[in-house]
N, C-alpha and C. Protein backbone atom coordinates (compact mmCIF):
# COMPACT_ATOMS: atom_id res chain seq x y z
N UNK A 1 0.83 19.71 -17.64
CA UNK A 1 -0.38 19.10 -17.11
C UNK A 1 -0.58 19.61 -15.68
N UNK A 2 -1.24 20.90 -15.26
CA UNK A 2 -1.64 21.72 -14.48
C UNK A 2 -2.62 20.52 -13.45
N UNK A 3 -2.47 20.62 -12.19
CA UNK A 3 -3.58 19.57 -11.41
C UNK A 3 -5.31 21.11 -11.90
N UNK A 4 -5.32 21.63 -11.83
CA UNK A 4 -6.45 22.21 -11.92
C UNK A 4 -6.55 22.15 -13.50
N UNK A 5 -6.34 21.45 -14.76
CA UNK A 5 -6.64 21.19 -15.96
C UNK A 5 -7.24 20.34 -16.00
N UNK A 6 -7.14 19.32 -15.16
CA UNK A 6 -8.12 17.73 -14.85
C UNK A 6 -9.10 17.85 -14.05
N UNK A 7 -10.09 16.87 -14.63
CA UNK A 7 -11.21 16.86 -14.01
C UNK A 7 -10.65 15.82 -12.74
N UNK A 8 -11.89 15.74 -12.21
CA UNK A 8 -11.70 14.69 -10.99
C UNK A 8 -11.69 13.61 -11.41
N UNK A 9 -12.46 13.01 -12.42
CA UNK A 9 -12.40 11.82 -13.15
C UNK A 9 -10.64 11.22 -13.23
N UNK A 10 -10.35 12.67 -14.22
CA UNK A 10 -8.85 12.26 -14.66
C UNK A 10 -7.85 12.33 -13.76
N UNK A 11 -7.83 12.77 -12.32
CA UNK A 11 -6.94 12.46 -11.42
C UNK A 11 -6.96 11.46 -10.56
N UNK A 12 -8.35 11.17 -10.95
CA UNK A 12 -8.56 9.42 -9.93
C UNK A 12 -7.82 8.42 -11.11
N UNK A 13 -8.29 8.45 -11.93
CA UNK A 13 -7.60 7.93 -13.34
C UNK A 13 -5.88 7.59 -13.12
N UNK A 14 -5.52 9.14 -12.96
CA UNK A 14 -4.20 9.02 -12.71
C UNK A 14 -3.63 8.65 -11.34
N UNK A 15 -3.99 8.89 -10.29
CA UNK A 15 -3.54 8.04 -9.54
C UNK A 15 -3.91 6.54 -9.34
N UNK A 16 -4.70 5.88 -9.90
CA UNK A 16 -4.41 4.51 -9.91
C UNK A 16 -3.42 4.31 -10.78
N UNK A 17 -3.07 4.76 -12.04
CA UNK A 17 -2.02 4.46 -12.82
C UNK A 17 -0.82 4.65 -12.08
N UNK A 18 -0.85 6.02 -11.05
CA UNK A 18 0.50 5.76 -10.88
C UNK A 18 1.29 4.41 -9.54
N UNK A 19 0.18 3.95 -9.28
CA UNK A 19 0.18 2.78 -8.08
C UNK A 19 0.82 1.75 -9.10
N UNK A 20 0.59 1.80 -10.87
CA UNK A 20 1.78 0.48 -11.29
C UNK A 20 3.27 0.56 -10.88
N UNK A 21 3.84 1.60 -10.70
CA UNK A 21 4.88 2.03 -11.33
C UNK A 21 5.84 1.64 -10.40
N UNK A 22 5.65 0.58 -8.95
CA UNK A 22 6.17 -0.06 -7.89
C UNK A 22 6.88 -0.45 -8.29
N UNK A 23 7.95 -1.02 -8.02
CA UNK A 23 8.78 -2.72 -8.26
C UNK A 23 7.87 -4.06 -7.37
N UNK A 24 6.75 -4.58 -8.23
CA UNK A 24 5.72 -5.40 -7.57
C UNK A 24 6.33 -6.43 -7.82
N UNK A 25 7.27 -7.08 -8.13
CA UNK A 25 7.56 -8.44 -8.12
C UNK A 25 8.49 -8.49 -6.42
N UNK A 26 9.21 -7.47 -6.25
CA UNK A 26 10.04 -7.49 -5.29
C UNK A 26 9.26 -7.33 -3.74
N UNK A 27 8.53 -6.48 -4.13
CA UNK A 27 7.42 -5.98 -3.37
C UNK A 27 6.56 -7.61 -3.08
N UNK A 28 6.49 -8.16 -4.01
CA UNK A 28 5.57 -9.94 -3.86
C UNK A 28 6.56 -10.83 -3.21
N UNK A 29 7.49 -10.70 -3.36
CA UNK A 29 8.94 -11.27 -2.41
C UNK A 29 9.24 -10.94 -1.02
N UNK A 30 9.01 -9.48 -0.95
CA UNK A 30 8.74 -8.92 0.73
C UNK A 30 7.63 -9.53 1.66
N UNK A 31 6.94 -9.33 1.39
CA UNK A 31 5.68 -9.62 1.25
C UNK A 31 4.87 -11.22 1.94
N UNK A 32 5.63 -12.23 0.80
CA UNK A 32 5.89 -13.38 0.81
C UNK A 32 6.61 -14.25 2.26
N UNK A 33 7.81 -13.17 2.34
CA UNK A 33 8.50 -13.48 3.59
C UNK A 33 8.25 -13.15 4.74
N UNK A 34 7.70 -11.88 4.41
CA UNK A 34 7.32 -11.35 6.19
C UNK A 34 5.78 -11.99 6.27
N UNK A 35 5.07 -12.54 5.62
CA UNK A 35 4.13 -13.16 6.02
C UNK A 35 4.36 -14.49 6.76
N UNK A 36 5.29 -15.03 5.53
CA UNK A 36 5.55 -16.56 6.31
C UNK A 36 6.22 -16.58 7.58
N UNK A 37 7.37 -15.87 7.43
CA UNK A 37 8.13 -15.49 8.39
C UNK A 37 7.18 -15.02 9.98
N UNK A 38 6.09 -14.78 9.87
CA UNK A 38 5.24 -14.44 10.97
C UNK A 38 3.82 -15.69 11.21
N UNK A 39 3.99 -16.27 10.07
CA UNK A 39 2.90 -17.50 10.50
C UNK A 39 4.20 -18.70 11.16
N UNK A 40 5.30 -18.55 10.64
CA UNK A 40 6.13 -19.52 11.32
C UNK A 40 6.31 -19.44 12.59
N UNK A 41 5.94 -17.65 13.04
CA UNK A 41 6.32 -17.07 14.98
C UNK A 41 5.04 -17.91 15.03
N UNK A 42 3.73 -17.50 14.62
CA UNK A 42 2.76 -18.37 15.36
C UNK A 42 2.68 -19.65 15.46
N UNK A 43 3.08 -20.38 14.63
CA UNK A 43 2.81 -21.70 14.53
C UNK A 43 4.01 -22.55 15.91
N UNK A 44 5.26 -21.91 15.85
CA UNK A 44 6.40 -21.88 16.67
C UNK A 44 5.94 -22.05 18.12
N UNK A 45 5.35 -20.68 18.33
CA UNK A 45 5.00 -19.89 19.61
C UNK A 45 3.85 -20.61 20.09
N UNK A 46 2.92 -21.52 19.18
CA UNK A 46 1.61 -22.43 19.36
C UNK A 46 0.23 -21.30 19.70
N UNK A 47 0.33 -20.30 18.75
CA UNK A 47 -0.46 -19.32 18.55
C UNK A 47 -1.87 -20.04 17.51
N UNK A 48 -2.25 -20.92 18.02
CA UNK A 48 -3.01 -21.58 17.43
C UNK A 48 -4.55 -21.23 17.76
N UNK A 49 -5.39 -21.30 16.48
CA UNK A 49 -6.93 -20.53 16.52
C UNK A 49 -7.69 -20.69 14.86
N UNK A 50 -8.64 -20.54 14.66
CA UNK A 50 -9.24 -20.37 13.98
C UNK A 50 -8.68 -19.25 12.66
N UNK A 51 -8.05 -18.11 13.39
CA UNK A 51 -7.81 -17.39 12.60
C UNK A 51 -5.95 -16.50 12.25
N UNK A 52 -5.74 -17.90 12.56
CA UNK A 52 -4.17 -18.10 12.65
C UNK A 52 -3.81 -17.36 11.45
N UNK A 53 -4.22 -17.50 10.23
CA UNK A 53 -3.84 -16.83 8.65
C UNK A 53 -3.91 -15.47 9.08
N UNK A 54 -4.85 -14.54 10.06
CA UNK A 54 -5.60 -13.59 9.53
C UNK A 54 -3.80 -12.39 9.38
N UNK A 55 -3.44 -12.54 10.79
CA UNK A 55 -2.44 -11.67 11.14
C UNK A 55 -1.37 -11.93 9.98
N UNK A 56 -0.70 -13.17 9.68
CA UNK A 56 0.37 -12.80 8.90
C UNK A 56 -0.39 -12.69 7.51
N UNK A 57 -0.92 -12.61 6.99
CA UNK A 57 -1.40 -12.17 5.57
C UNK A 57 -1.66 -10.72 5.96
N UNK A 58 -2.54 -10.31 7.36
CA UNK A 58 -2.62 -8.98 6.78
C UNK A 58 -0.90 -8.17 7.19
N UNK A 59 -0.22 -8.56 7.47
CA UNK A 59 1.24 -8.08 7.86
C UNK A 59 1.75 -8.38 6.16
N UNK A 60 1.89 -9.50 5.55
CA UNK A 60 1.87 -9.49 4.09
C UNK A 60 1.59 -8.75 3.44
N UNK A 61 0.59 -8.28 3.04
CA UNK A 61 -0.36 -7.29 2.73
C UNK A 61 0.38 -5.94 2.52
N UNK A 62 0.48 -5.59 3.82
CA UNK A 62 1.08 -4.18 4.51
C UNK A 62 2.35 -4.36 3.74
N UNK A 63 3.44 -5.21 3.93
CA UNK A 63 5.10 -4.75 3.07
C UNK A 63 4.56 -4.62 1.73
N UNK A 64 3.82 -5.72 1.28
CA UNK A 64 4.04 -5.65 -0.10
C UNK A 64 3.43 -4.68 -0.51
N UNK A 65 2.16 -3.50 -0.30
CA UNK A 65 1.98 -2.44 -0.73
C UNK A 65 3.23 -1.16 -0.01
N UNK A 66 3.71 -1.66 0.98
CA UNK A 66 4.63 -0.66 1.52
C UNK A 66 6.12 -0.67 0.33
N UNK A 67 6.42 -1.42 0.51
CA UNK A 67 7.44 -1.92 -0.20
C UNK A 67 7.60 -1.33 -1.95
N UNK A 68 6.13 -1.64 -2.46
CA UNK A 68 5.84 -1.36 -3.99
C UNK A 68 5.51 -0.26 -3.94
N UNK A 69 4.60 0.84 -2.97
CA UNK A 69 4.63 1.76 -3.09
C UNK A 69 5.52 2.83 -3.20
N UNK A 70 7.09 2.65 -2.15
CA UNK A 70 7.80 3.34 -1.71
C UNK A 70 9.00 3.29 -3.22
N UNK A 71 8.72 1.89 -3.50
CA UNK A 71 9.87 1.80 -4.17
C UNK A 71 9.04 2.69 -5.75
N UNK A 72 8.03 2.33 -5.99
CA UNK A 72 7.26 3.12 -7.32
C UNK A 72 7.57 4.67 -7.24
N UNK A 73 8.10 5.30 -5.79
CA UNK A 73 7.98 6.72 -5.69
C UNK A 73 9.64 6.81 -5.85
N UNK A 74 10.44 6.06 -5.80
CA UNK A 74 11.68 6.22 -5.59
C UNK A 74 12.49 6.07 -6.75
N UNK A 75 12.02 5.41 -7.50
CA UNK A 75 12.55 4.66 -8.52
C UNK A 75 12.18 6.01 -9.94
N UNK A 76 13.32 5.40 -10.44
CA UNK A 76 13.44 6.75 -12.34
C UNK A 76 13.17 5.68 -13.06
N UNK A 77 13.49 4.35 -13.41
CA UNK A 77 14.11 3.92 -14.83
C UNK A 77 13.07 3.30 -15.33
N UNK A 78 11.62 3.29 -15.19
CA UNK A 78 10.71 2.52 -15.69
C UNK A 78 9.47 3.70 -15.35
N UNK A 79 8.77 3.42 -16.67
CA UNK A 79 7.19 4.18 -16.52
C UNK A 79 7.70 5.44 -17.30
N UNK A 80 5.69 5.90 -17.14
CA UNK A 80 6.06 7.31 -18.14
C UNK A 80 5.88 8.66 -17.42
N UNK A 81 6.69 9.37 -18.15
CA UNK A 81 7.61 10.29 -17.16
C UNK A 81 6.62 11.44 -16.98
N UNK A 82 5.52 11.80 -17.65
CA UNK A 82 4.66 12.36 -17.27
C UNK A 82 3.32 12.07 -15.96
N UNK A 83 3.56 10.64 -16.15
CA UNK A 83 3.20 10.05 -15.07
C UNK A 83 3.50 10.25 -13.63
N UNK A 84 5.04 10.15 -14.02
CA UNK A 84 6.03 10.10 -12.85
C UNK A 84 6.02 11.74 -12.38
N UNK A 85 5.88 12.61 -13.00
CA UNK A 85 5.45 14.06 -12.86
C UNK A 85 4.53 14.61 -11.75
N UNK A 86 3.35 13.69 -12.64
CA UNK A 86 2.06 14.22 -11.71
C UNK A 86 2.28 13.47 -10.62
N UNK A 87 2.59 12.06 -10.10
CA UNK A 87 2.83 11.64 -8.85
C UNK A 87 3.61 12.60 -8.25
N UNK A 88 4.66 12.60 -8.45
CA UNK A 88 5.14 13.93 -7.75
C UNK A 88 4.61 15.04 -7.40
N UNK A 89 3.89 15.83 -8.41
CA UNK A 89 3.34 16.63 -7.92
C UNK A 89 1.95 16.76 -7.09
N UNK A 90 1.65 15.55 -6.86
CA UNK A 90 0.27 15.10 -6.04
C UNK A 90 0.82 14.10 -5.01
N UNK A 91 1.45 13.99 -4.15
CA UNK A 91 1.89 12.41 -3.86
C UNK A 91 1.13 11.82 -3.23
N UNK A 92 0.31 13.13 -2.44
CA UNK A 92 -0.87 12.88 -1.41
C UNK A 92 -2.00 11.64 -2.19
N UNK A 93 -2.47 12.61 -3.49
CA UNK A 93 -3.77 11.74 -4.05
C UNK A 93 -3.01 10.50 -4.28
N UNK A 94 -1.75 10.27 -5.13
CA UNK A 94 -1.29 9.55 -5.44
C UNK A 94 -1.08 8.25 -4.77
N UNK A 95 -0.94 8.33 -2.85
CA UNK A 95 -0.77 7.22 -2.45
C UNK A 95 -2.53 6.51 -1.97
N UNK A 96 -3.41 7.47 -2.43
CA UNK A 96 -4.48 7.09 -1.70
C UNK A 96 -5.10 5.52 -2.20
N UNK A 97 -5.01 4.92 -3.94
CA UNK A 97 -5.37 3.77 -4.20
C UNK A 97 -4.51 2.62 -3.42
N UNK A 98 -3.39 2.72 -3.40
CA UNK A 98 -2.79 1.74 -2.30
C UNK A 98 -3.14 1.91 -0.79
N UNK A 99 -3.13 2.56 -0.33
CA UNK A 99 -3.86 2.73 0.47
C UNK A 99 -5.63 1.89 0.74
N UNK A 100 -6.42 2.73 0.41
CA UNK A 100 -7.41 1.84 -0.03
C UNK A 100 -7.18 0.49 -0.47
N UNK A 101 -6.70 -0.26 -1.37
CA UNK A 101 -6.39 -1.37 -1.93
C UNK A 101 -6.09 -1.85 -0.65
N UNK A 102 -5.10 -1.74 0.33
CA UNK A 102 -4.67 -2.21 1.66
C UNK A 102 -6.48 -2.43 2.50
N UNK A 103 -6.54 -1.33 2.90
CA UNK A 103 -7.58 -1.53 3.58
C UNK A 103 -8.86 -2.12 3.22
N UNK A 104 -9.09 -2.43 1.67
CA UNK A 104 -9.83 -3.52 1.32
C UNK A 104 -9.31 -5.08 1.88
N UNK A 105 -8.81 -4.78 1.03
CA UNK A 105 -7.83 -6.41 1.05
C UNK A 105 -7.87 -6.87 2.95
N UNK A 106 -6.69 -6.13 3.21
CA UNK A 106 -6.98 -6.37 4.94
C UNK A 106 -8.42 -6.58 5.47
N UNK A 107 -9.43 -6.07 5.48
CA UNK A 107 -10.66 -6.18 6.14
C UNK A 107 -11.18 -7.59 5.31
N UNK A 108 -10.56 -7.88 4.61
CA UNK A 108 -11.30 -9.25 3.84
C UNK A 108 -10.73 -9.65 4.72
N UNK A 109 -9.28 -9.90 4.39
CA UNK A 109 -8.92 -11.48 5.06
C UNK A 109 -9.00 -11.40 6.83
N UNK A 110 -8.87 -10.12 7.60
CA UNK A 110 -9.35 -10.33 8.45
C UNK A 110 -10.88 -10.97 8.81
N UNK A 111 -11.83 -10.52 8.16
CA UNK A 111 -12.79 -10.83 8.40
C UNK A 111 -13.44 -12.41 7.67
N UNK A 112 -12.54 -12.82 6.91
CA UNK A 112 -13.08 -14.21 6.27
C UNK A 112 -11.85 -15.23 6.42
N UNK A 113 -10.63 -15.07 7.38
CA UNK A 113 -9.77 -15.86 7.53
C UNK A 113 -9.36 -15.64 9.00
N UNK A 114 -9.89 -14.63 9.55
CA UNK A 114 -10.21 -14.77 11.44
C UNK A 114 -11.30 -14.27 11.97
N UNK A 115 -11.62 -14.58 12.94
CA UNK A 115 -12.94 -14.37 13.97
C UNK A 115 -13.36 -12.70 13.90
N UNK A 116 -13.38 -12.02 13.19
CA UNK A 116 -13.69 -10.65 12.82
C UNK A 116 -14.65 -10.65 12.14
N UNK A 117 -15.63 -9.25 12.49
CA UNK A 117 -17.20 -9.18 12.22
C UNK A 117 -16.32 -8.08 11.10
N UNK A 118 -17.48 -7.77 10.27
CA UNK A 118 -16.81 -6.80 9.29
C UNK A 118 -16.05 -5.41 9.37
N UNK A 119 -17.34 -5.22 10.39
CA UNK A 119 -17.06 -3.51 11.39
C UNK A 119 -15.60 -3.76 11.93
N UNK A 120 -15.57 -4.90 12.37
CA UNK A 120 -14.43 -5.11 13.12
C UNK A 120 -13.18 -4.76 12.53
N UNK A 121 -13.22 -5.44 11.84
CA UNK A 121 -12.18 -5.89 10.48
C UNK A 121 -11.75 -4.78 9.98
N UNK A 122 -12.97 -3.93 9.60
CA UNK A 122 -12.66 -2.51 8.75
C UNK A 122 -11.97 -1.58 9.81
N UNK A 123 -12.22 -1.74 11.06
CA UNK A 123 -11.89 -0.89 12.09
C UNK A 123 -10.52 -0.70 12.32
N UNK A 124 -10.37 -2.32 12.19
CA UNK A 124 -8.73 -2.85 12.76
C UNK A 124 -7.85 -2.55 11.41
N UNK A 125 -8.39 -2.24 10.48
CA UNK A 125 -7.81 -2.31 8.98
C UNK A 125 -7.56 -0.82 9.00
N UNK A 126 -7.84 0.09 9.62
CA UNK A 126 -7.66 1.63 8.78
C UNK A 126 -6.51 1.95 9.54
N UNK A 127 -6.10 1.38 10.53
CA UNK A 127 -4.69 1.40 10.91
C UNK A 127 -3.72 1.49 9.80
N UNK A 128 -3.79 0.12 9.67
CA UNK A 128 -2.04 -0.32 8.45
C UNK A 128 -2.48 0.59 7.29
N UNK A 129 -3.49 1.04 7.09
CA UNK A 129 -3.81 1.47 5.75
C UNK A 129 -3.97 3.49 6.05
N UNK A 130 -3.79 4.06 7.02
CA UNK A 130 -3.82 5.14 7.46
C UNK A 130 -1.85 5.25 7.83
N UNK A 131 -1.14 4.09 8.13
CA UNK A 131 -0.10 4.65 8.45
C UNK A 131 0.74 4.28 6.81
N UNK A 132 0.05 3.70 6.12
CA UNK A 132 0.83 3.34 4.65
C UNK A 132 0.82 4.73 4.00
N UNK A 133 -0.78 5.12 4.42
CA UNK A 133 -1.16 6.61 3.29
C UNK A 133 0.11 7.85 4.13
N UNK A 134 0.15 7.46 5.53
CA UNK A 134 1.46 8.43 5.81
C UNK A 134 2.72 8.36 4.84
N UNK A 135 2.89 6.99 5.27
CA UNK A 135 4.41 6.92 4.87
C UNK A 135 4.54 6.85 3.53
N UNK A 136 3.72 7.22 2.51
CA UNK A 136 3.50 7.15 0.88
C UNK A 136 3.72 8.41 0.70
N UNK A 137 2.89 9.02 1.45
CA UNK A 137 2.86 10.12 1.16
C UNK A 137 3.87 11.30 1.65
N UNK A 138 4.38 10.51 2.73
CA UNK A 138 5.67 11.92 3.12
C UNK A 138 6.55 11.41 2.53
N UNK A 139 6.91 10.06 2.00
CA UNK A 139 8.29 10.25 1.32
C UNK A 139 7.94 10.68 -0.32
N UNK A 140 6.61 10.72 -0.68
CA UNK A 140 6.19 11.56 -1.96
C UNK A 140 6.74 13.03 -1.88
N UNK A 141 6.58 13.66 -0.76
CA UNK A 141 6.33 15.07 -0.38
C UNK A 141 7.86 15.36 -0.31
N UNK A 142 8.51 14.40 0.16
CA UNK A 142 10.02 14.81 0.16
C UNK A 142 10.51 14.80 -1.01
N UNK A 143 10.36 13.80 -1.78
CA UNK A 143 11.34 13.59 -2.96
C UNK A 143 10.36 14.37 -3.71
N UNK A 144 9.06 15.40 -3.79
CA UNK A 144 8.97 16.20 -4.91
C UNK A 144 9.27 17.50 -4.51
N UNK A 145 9.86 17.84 -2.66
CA UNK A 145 10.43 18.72 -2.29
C UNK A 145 11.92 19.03 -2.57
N UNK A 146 12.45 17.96 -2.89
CA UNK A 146 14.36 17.64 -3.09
C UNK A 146 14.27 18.00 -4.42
N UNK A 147 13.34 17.55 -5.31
CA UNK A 147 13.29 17.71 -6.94
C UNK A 147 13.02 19.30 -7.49
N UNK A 148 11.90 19.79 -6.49
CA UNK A 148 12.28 21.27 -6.79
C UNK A 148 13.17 21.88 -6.18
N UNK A 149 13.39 21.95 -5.35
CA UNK A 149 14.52 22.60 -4.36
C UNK A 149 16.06 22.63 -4.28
């Protein structure tokens, strides 16, 4: 399965498929903690406001696609292996739906669970979601560099 045999259709196709292939329960456990674990600094610290949720959900957010992503690229023993192929051999396209998915998600709850205009929101959002598509993607680039090499 040549990347120039697929249409564009079928590689958008395939990289959302390969965004299952995380360990998302563990990834919902990370996730879980470093959120709470950071509404507890605010609540502690008397970081109190209107939009007290916004920060630790979108810090939530961030592990648990970090977390599920890294571990979906790392991991052999689950999924199909042709799958697991073309991620490799794309890791770039491959991390871009988590990615995106992040920077949706984030600009919501920034913008409907703290004092953030949308622009805002989206602005402050392409951060976590520009340094996820890094770090998805270079440890893609490594481990399909170690695999041929």
């Amino acid at each position: 399965m040549e990347h120039g045999d697929l249409s564009r259709r079928e590689n958008r196709q395939l990289a959302v498929a390969s965004a299952t292939l995380g360990p998302w329960r563990s990834a919902a456990a990370v996730g879980a903690v470093v959120g709470g674990a950071a509404l507890a600094v605010d609540v502690v610290t008397g970081h109190w406001s209107t939009g007290i949720l916004a920060g630790p959900v979108g810090l939530a957010l961030f592990f648990f696609f970090l977390v599920g992503g890294v571990g979906g690229r790392l991991r052999r023993d689950t999924g199909d292996r042709r799958l697991r192929r073309w991620a490799d051999a794309n890791p770039w396209q491959s991390a871009l739906p988590l990615s995106g998915a992040l920077l949706v998600l984030n600009t919501l709850a920034l913008s409907l669970l703290g004092s953030w205009g949308i622009f805002g929101a989206f602005f402050t959002s392409l951060l976590p979601a520009g340094i996820l598509l890094l770090v998805l993607g270079v440890v893609g680039s490594v481990k399909g560099a170690r695999r041929s090499g």
